[in-house]
PDB file of N, CA and C in Angstrom:
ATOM      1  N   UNK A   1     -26.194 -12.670  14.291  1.00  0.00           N
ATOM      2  CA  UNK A   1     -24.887 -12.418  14.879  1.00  0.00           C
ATOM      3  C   UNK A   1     -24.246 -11.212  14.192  1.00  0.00           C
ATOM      4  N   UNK A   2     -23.606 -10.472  14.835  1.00  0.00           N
ATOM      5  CA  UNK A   2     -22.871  -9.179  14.419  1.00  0.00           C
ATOM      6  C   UNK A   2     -21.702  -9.369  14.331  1.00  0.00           C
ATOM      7  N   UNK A   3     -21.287  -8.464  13.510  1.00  0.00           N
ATOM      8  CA  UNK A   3     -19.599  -8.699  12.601  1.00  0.00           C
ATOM      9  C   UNK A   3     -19.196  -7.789  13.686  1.00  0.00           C
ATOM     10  N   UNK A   4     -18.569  -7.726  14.459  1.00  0.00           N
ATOM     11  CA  UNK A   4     -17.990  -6.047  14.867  1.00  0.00           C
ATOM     12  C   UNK A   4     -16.925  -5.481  14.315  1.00  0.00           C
ATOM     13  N   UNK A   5     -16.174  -5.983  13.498  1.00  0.00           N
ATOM     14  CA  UNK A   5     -15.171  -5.221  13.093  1.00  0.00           C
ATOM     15  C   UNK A   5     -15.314  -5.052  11.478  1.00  0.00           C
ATOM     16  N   UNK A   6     -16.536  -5.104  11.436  1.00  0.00           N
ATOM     17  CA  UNK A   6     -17.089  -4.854   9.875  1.00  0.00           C
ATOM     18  C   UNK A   6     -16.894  -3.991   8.931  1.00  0.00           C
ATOM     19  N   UNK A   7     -16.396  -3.329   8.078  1.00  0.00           N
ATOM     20  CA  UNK A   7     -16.563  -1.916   7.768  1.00  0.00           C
ATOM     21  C   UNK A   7     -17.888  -1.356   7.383  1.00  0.00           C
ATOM     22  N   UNK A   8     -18.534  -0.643   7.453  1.00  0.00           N
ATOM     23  CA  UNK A   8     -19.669  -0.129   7.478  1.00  0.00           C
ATOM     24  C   UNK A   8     -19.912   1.321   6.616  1.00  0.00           C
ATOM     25  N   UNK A   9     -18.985   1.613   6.387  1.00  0.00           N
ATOM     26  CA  UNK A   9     -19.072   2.938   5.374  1.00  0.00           C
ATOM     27  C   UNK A   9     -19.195   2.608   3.713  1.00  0.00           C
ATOM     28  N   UNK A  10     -20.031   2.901   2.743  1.00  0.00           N
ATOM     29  CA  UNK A  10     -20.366   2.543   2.142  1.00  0.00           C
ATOM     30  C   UNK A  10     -19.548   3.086   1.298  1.00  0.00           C
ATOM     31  N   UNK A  11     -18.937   4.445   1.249  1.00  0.00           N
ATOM     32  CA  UNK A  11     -17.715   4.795   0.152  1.00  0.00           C
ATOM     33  C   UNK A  11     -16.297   3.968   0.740  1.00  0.00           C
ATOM     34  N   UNK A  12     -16.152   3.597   2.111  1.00  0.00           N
ATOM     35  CA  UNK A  12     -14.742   2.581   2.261  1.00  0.00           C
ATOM     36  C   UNK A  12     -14.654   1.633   1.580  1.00  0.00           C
ATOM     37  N   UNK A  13     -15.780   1.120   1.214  1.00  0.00           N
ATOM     38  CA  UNK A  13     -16.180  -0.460   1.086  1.00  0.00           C
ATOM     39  C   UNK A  13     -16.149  -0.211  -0.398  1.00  0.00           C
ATOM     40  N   UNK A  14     -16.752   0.466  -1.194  1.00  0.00           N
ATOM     41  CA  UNK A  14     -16.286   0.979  -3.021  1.00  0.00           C
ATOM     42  C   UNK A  14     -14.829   1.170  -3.038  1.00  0.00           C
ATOM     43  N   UNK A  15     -14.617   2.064  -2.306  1.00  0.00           N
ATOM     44  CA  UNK A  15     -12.524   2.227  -2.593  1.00  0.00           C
ATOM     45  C   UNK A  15     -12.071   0.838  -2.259  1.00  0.00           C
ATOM     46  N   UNK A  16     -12.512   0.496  -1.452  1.00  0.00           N
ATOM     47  CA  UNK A  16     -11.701  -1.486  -1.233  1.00  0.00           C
ATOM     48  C   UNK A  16     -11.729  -2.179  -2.312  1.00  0.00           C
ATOM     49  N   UNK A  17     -13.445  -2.197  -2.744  1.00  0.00           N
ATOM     50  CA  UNK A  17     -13.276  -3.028  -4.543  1.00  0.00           C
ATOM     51  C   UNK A  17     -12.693  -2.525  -5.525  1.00  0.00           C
ATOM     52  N   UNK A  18     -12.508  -0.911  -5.676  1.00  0.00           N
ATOM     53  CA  UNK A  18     -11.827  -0.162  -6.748  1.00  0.00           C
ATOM     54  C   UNK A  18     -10.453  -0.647  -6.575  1.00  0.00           C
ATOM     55  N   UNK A  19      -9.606  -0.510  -5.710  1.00  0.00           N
ATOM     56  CA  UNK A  19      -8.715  -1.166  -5.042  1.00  0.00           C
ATOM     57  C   UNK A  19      -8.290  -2.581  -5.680  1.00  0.00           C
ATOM     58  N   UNK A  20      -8.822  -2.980  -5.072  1.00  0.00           N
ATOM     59  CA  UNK A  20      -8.587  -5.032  -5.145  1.00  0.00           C
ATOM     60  C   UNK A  20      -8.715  -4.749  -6.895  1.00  0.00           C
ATOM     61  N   UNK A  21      -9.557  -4.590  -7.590  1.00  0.00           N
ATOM     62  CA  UNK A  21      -9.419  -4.395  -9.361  1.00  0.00           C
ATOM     63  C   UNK A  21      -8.436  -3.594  -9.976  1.00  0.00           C
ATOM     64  N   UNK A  22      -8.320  -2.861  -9.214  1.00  0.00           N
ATOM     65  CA  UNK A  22      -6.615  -1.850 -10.166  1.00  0.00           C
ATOM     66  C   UNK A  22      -5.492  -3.312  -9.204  1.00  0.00           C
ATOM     67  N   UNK A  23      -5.545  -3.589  -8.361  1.00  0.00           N
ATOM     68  CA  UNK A  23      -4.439  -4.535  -7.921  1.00  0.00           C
ATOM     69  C   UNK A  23      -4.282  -5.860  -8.779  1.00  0.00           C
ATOM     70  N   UNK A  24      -5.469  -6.077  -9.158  1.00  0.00           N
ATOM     71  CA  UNK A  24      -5.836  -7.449  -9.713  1.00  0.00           C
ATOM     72  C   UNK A  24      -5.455  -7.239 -11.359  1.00  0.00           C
ATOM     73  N   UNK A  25      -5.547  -6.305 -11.892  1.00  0.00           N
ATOM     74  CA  UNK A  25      -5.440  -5.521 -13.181  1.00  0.00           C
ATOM     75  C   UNK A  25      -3.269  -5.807 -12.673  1.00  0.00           C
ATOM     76  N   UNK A  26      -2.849  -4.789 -11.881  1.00  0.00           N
ATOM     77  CA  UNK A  26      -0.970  -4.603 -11.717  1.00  0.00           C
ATOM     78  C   UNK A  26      -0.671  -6.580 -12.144  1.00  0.00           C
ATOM     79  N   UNK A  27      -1.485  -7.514 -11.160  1.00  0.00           N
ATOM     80  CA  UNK A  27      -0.657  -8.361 -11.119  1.00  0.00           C
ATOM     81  C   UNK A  27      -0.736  -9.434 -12.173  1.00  0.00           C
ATOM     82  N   UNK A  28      -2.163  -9.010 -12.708  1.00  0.00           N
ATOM     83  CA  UNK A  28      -2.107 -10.112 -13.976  1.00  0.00           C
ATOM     84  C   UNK A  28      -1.973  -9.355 -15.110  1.00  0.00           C
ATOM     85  N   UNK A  29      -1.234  -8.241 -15.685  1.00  0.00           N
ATOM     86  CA  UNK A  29      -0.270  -7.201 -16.008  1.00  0.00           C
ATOM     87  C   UNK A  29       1.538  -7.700 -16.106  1.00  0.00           C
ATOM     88  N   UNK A  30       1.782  -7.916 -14.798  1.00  0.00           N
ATOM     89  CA  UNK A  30       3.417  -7.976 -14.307  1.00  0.00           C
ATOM     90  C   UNK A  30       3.460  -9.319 -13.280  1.00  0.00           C
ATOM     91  N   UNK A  31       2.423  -9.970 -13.075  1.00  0.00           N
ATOM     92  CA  UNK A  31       2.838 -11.353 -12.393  1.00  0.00           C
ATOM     93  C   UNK A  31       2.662 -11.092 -11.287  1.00  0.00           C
ATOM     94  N   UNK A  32       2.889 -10.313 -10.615  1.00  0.00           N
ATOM     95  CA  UNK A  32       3.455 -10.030  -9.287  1.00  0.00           C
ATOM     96  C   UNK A  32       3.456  -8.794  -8.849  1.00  0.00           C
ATOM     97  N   UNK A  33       2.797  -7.947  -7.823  1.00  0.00           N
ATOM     98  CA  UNK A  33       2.836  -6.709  -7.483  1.00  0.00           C
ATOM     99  C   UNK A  33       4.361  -6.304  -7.186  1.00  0.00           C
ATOM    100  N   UNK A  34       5.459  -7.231  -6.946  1.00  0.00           N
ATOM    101  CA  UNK A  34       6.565  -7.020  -6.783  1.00  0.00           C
ATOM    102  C   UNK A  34       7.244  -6.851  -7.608  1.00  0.00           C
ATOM    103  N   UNK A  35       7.302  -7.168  -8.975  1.00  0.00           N
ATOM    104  CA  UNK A  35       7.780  -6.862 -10.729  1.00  0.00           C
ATOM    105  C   UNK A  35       6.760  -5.758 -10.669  1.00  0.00           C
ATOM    106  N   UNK A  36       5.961  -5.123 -10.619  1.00  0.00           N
ATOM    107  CA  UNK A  36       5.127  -3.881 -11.040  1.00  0.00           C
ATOM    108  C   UNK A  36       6.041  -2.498 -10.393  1.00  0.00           C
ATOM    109  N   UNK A  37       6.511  -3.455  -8.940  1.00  0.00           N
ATOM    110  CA  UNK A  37       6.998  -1.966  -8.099  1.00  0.00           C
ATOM    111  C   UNK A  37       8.635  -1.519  -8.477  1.00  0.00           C
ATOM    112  N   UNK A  38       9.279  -3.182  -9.305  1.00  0.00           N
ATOM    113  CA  UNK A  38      10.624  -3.209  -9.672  1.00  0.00           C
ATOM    114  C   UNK A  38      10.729  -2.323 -10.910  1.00  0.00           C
ATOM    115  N   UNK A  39       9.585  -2.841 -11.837  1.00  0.00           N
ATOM    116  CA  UNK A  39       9.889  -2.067 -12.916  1.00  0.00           C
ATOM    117  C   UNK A  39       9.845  -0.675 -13.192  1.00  0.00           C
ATOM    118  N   UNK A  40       9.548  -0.044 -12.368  1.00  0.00           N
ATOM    119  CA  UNK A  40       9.709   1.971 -12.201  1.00  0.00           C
ATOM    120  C   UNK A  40      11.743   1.636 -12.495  1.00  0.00           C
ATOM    121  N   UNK A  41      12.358   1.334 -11.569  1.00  0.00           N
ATOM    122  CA  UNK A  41      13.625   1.296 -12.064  1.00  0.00           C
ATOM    123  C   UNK A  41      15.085   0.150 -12.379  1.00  0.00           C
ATOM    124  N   UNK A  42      14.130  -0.323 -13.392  1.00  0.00           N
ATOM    125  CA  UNK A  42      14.565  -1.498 -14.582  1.00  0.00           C
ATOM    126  C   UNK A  42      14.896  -2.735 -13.604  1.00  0.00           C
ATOM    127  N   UNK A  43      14.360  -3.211 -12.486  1.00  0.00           N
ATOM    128  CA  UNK A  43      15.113  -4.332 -11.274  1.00  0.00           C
ATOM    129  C   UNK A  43      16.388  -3.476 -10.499  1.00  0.00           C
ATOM    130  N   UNK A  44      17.056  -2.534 -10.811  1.00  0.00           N
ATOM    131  CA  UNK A  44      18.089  -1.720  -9.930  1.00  0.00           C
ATOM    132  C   UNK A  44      18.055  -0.976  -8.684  1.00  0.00           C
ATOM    133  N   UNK A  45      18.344  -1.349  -7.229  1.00  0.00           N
ATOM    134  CA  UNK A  45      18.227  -0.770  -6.287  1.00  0.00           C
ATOM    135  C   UNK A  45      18.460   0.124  -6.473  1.00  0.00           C
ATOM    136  N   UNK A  46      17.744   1.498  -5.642  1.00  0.00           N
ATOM    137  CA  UNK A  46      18.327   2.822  -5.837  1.00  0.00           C
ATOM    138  C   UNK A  46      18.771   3.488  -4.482  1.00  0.00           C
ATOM    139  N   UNK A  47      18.993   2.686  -3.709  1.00  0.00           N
ATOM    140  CA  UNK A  47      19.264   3.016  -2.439  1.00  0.00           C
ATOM    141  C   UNK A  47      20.147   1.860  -1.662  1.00  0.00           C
ATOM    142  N   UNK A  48      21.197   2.452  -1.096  1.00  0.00           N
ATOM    143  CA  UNK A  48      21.648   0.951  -0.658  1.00  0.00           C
ATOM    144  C   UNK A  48      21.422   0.483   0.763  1.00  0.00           C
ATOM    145  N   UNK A  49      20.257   0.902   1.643  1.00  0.00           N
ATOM    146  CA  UNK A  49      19.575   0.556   2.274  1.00  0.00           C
ATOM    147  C   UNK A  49      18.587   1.026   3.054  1.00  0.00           C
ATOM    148  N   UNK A  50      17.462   0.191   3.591  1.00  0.00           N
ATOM    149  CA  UNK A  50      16.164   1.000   3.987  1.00  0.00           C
ATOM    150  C   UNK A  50      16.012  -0.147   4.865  1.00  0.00           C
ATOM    151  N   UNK A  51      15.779   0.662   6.558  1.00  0.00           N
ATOM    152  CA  UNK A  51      15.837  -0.048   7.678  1.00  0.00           C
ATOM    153  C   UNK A  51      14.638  -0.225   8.057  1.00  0.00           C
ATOM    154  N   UNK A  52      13.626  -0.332   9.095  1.00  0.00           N
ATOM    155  CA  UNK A  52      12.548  -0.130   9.537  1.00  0.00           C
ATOM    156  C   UNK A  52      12.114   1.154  10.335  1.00  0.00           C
ATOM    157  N   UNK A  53      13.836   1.647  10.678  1.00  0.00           N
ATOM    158  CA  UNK A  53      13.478   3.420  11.078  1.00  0.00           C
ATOM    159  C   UNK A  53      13.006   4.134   9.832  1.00  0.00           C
ATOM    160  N   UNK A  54      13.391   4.009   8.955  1.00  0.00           N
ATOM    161  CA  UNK A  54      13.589   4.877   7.365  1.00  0.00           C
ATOM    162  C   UNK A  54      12.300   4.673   6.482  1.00  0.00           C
ATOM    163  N   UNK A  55      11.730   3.272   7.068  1.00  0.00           N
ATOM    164  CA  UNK A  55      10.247   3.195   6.443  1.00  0.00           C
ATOM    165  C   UNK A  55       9.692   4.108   7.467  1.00  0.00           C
ATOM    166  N   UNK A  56       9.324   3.682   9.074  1.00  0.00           N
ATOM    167  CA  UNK A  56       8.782   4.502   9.619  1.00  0.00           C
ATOM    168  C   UNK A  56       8.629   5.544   9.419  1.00  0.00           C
ATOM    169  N   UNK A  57      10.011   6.232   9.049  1.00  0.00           N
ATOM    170  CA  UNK A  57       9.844   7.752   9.103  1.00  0.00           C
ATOM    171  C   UNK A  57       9.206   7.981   7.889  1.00  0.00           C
ATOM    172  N   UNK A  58       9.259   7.334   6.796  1.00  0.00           N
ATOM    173  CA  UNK A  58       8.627   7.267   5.165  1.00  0.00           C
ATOM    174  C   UNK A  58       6.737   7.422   5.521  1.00  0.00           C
ATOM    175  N   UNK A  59       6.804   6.796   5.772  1.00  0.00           N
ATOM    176  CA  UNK A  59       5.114   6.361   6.362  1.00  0.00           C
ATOM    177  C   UNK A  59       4.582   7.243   6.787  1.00  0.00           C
ATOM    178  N   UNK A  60       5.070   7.599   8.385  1.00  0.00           N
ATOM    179  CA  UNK A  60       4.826   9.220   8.703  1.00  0.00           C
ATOM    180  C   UNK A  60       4.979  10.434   8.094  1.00  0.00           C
ATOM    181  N   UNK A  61       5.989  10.549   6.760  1.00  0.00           N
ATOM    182  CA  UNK A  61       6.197  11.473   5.960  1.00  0.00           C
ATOM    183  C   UNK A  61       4.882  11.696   4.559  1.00  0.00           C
ATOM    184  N   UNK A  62       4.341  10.539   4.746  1.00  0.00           N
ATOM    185  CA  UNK A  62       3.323  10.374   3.722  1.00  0.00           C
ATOM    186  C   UNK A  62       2.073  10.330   4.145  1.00  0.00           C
ATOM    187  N   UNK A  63       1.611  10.080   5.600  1.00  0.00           N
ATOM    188  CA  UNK A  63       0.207  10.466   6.238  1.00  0.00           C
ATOM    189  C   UNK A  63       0.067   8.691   6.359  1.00  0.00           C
ATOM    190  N   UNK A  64       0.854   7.987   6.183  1.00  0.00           N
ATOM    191  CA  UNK A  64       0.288   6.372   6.721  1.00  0.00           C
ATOM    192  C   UNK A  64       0.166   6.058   8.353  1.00  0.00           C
ATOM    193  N   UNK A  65       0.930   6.728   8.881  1.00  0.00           N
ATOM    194  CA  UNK A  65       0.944   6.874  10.358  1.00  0.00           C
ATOM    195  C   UNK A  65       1.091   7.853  11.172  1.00  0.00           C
ATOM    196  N   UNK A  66       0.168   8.114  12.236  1.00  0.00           N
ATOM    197  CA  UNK A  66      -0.361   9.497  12.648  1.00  0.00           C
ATOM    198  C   UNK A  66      -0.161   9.497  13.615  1.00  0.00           C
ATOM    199  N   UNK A  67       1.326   9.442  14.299  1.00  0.00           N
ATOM    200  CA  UNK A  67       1.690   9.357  15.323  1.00  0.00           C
ATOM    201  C   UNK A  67       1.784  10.617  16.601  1.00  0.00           C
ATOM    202  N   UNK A  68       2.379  11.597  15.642  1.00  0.00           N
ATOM    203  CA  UNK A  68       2.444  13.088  16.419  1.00  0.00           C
ATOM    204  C   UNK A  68       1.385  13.642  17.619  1.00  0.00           C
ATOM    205  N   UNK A  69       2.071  13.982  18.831  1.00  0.00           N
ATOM    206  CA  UNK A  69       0.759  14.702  19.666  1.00  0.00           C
ATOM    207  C   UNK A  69       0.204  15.499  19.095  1.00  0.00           C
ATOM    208  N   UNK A  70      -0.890  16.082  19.338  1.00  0.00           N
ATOM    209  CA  UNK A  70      -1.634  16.920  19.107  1.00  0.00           C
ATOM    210  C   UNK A  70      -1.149  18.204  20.112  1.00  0.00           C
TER     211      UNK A  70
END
């Protein structure tokens, strides 16, 4: 039986485990990937709010989503 949605690239599949071990390293480190991302600035919001337009546009500003026509 075939996986079809398998990944199949053999350097994707190394960055996934490199991955999952630096993640696994943050959280048994800080507990929680969420204390790892707080502590850059001491638990203090630095913004007093971020909507789901403002990620979007974050995302697209960083190459996570590749929305633009060509």
């Amino acid at each position: 039986m075939e996986i079809v949605r398998m990944i199949r690239n053999r350097l994707k599949v190394l960055s996934i485990m490199s991955n999952v071990q630096v993640f696994m390293e943050v959280r048994e480190q800080y507990g929680t990937f969420d204390r790892y991302i707080w502590h850059f600035t001491n638990g203090m919001p630095v913004v007093k709010f971020v909507g789901p337009v403002i990620i979007y546009g974050y995302l697209g500003a960083i190459g996570i989503i590749q929305d633009k026509l060509k």
